[in-house]
N, C-alpha and C. Protein backbone atom coordinates (compact mmCIF):
# COMPACT_ATOMS: atom_id res chain seq x y z
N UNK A 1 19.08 -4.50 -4.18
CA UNK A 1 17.92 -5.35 -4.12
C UNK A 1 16.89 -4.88 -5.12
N UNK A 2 15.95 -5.96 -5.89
CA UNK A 2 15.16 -5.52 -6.50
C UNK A 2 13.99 -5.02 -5.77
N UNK A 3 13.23 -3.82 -6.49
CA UNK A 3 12.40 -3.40 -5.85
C UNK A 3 11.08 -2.70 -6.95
N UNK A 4 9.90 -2.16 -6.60
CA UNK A 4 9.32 -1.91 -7.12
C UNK A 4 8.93 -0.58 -7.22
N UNK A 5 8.52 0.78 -7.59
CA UNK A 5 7.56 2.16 -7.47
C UNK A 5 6.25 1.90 -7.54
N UNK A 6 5.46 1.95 -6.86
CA UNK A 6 4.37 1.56 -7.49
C UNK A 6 3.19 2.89 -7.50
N UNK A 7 2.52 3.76 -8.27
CA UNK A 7 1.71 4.45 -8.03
C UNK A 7 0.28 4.15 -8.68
N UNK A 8 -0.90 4.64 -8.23
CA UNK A 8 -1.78 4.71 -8.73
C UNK A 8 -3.10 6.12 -8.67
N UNK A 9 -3.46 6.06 -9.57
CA UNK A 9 -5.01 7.05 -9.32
C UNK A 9 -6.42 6.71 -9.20
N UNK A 10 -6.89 7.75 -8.80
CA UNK A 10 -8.14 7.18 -8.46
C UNK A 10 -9.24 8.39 -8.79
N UNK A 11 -8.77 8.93 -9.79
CA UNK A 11 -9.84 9.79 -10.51
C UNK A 11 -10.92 9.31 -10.75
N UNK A 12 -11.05 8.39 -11.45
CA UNK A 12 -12.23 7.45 -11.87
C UNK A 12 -13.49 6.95 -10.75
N UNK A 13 -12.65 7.35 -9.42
CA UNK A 13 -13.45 6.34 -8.33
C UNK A 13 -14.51 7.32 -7.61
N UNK A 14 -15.29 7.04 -7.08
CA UNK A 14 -16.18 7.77 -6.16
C UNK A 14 -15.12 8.38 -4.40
N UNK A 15 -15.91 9.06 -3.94
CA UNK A 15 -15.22 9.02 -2.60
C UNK A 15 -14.89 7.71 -1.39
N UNK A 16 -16.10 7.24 -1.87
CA UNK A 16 -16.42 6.04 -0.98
C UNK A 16 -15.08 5.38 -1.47
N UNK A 17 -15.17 4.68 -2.69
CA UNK A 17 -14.65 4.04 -3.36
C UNK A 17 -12.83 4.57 -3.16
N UNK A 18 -12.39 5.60 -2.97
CA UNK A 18 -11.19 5.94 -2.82
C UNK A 18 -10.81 6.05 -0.97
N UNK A 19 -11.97 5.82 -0.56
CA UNK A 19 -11.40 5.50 0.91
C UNK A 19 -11.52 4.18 1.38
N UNK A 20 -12.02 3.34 0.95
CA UNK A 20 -11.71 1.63 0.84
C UNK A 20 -10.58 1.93 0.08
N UNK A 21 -10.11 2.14 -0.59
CA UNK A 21 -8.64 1.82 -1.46
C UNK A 21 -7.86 1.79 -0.95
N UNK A 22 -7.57 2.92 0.24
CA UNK A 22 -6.93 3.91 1.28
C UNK A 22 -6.95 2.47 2.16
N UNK A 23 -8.14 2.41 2.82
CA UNK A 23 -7.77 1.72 3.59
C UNK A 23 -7.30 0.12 3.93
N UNK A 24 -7.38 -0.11 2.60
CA UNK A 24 -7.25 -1.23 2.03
C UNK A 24 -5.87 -1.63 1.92
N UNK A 25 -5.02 -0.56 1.74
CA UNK A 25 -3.66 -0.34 1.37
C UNK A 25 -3.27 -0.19 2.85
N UNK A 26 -3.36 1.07 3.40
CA UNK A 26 -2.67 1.63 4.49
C UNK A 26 -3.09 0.92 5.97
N UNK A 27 -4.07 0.63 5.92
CA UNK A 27 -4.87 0.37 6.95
C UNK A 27 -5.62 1.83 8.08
N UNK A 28 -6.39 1.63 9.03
CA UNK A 28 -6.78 2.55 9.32
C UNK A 28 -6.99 1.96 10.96
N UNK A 29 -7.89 3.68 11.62
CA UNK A 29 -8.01 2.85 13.20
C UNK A 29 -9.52 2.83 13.27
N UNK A 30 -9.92 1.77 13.75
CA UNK A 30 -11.51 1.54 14.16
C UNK A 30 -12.13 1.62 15.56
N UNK A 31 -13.28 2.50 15.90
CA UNK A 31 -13.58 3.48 16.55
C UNK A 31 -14.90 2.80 17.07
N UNK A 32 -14.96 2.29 18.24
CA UNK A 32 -16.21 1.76 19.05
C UNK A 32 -16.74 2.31 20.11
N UNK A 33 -17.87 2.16 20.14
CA UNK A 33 -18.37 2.59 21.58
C UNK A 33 -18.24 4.07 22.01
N UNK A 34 -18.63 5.19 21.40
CA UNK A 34 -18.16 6.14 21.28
C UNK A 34 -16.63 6.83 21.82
N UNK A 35 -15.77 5.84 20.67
CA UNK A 35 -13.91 5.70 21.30
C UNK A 35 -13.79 5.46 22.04
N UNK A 36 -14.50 4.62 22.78
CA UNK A 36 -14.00 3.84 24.14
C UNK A 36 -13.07 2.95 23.69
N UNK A 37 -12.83 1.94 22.71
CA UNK A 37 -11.83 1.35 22.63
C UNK A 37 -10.92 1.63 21.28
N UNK A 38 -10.20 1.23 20.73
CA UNK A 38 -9.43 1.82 19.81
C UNK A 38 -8.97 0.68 18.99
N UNK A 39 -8.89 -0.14 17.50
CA UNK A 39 -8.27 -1.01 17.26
C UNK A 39 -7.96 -0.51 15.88
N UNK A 40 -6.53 -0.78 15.94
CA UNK A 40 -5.80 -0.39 14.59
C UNK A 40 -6.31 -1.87 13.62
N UNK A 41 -6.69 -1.13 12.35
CA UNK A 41 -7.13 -2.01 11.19
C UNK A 41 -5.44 -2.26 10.37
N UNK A 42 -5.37 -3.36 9.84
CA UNK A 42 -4.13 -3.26 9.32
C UNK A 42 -3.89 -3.21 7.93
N UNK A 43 -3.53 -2.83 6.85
CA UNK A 43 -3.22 -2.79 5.37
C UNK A 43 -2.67 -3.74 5.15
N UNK A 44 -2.93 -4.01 3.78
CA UNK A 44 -1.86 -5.01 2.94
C UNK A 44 -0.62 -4.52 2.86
N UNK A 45 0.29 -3.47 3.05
CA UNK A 45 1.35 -2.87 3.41
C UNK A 45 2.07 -3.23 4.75
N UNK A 46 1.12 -3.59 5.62
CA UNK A 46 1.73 -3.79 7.46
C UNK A 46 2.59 -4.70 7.41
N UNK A 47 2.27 -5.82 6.65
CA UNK A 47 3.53 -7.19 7.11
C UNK A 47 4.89 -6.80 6.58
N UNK A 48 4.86 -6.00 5.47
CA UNK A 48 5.26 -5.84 4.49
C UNK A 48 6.29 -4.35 4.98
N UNK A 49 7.64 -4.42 4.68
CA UNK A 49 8.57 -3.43 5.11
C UNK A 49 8.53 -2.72 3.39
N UNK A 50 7.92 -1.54 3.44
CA UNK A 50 7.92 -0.57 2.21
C UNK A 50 8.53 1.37 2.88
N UNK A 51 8.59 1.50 1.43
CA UNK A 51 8.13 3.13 2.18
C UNK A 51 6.89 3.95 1.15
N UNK A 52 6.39 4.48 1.83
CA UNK A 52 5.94 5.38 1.73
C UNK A 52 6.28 6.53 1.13
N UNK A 53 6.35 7.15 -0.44
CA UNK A 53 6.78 8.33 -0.91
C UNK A 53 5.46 9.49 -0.96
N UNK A 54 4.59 9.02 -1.38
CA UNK A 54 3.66 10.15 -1.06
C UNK A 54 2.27 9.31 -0.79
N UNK A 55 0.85 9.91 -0.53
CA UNK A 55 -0.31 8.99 -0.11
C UNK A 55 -0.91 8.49 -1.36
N UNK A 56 0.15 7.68 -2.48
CA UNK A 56 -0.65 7.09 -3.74
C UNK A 56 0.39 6.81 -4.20
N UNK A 57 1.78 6.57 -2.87
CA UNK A 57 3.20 5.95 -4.55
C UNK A 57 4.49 5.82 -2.69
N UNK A 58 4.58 4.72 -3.88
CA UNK A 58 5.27 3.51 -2.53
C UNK A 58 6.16 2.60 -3.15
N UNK A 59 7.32 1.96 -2.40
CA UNK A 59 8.49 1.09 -3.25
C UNK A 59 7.97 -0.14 -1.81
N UNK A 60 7.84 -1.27 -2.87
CA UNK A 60 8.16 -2.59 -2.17
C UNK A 60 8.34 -3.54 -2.94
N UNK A 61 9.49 -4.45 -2.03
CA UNK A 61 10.43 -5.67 -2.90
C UNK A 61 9.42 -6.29 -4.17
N UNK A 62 9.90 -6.50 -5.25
CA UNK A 62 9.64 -6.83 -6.62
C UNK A 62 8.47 -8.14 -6.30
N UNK A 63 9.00 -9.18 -5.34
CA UNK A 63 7.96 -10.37 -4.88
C UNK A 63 7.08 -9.91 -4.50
N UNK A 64 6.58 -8.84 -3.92
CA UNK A 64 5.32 -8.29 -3.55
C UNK A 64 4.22 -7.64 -4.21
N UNK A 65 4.95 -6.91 -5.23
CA UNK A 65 4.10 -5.81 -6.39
C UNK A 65 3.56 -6.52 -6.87
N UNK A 66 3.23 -7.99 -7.39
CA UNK A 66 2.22 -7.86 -8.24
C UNK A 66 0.90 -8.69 -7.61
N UNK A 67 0.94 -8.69 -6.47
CA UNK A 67 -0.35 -9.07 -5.35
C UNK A 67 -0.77 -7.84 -5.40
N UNK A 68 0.24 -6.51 -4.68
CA UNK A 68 -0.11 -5.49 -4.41
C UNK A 68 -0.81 -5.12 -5.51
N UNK A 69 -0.26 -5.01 -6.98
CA UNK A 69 -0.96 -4.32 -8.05
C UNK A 69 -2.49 -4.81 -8.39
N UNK A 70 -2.76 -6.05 -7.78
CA UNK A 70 -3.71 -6.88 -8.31
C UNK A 70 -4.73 -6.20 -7.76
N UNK A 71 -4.39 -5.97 -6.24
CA UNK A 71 -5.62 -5.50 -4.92
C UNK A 71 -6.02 -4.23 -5.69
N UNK A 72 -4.94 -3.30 -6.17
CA UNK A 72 -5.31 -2.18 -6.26
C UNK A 72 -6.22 -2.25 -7.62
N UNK A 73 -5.61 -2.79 -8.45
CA UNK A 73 -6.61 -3.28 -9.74
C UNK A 73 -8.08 -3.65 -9.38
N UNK A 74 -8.31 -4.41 -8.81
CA UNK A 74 -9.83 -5.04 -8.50
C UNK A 74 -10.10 -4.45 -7.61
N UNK A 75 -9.48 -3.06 -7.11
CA UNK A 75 -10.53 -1.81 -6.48
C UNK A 75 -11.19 -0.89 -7.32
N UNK A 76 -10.62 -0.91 -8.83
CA UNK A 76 -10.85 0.25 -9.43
C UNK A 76 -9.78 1.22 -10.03
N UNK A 77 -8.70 1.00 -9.04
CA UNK A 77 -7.71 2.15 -10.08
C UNK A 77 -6.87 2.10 -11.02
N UNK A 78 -6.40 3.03 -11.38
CA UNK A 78 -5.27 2.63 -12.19
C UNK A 78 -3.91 2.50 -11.54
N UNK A 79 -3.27 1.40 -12.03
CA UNK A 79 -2.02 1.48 -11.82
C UNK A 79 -0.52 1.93 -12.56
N UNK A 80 0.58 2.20 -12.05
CA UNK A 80 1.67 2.21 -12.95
C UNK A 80 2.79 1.60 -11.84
N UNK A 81 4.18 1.04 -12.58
CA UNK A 81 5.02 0.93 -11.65
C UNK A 81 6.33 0.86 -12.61
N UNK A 82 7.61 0.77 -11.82
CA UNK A 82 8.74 1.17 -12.31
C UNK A 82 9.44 -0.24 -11.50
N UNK A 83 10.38 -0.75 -11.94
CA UNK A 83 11.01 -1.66 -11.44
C UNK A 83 12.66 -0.96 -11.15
N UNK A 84 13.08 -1.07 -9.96
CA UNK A 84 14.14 -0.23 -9.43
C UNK A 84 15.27 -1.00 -8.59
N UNK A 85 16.78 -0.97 -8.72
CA UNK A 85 17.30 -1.29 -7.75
C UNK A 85 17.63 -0.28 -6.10
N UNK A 86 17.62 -1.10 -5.14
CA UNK A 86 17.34 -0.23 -4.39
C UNK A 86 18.64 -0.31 -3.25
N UNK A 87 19.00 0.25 -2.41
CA UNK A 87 20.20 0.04 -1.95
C UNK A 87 19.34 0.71 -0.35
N UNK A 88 18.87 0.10 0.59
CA UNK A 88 17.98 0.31 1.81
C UNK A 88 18.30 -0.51 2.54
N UNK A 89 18.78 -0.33 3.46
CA UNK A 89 19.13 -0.87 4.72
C UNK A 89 17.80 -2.17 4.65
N UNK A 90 16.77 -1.68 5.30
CA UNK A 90 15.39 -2.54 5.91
C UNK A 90 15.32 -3.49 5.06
N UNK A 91 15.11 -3.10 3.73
CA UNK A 91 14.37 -3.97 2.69
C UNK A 91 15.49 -5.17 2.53
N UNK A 92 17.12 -4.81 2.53
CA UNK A 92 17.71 -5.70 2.26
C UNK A 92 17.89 -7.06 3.38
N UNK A 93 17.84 -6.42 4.35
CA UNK A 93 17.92 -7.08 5.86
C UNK A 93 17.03 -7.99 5.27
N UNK A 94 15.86 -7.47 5.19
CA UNK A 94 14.60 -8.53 5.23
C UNK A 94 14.05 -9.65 4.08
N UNK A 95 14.79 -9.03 2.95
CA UNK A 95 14.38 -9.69 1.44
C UNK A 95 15.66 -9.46 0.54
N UNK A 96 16.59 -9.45 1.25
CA UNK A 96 18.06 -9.84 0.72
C UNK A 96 17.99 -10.08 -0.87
């Protein structure tokens, strides 16, 4: 299956600015009422069956990367990516 690498940096960015990126991507959990309730925030990654290689570099199906690259673009960072065939159980199940 075709697939994508996708990494990016975020040297350039402030802190602020690299934890919207973060969470923008990954999603995060949101914290009310002093943790009385708990609600998971979700990433542009959640719908989306990828993996995870390290916290700034990730493979998902080729139809997806260049939304993904866009978000990460009009946050600020830089991007790079590698176009890859991939032989994964999940990804093929799902995006054959």
């Amino acid at each position: 299956m075709k697939a994508e690498i996708i990494t990016y940096e975020t040297k350039n960015l402030t802190n602020t600015q690299r934890s919207i990126l973060s969470k923008r991507i990954f999603g995060f959990r949101d914290r009310t009422k002093g943790s009385k309730y708990i609600y998971q925030r979700k990433g542009i990654l959640a719908p989306l069956i990828h993996i995870v290689i390290t916290n700034k570099t990730f493979v998902v199906a080729t139809k997806h990367a260049k939304q993904i690259k866009k978000i990460i673009k009009g946050l600020g960072a830089d991007v790079k990516s590698w176009k890859i065939d991939i032989n994964y159980k999940k990804l093929e199940k799902r995006y054959g």
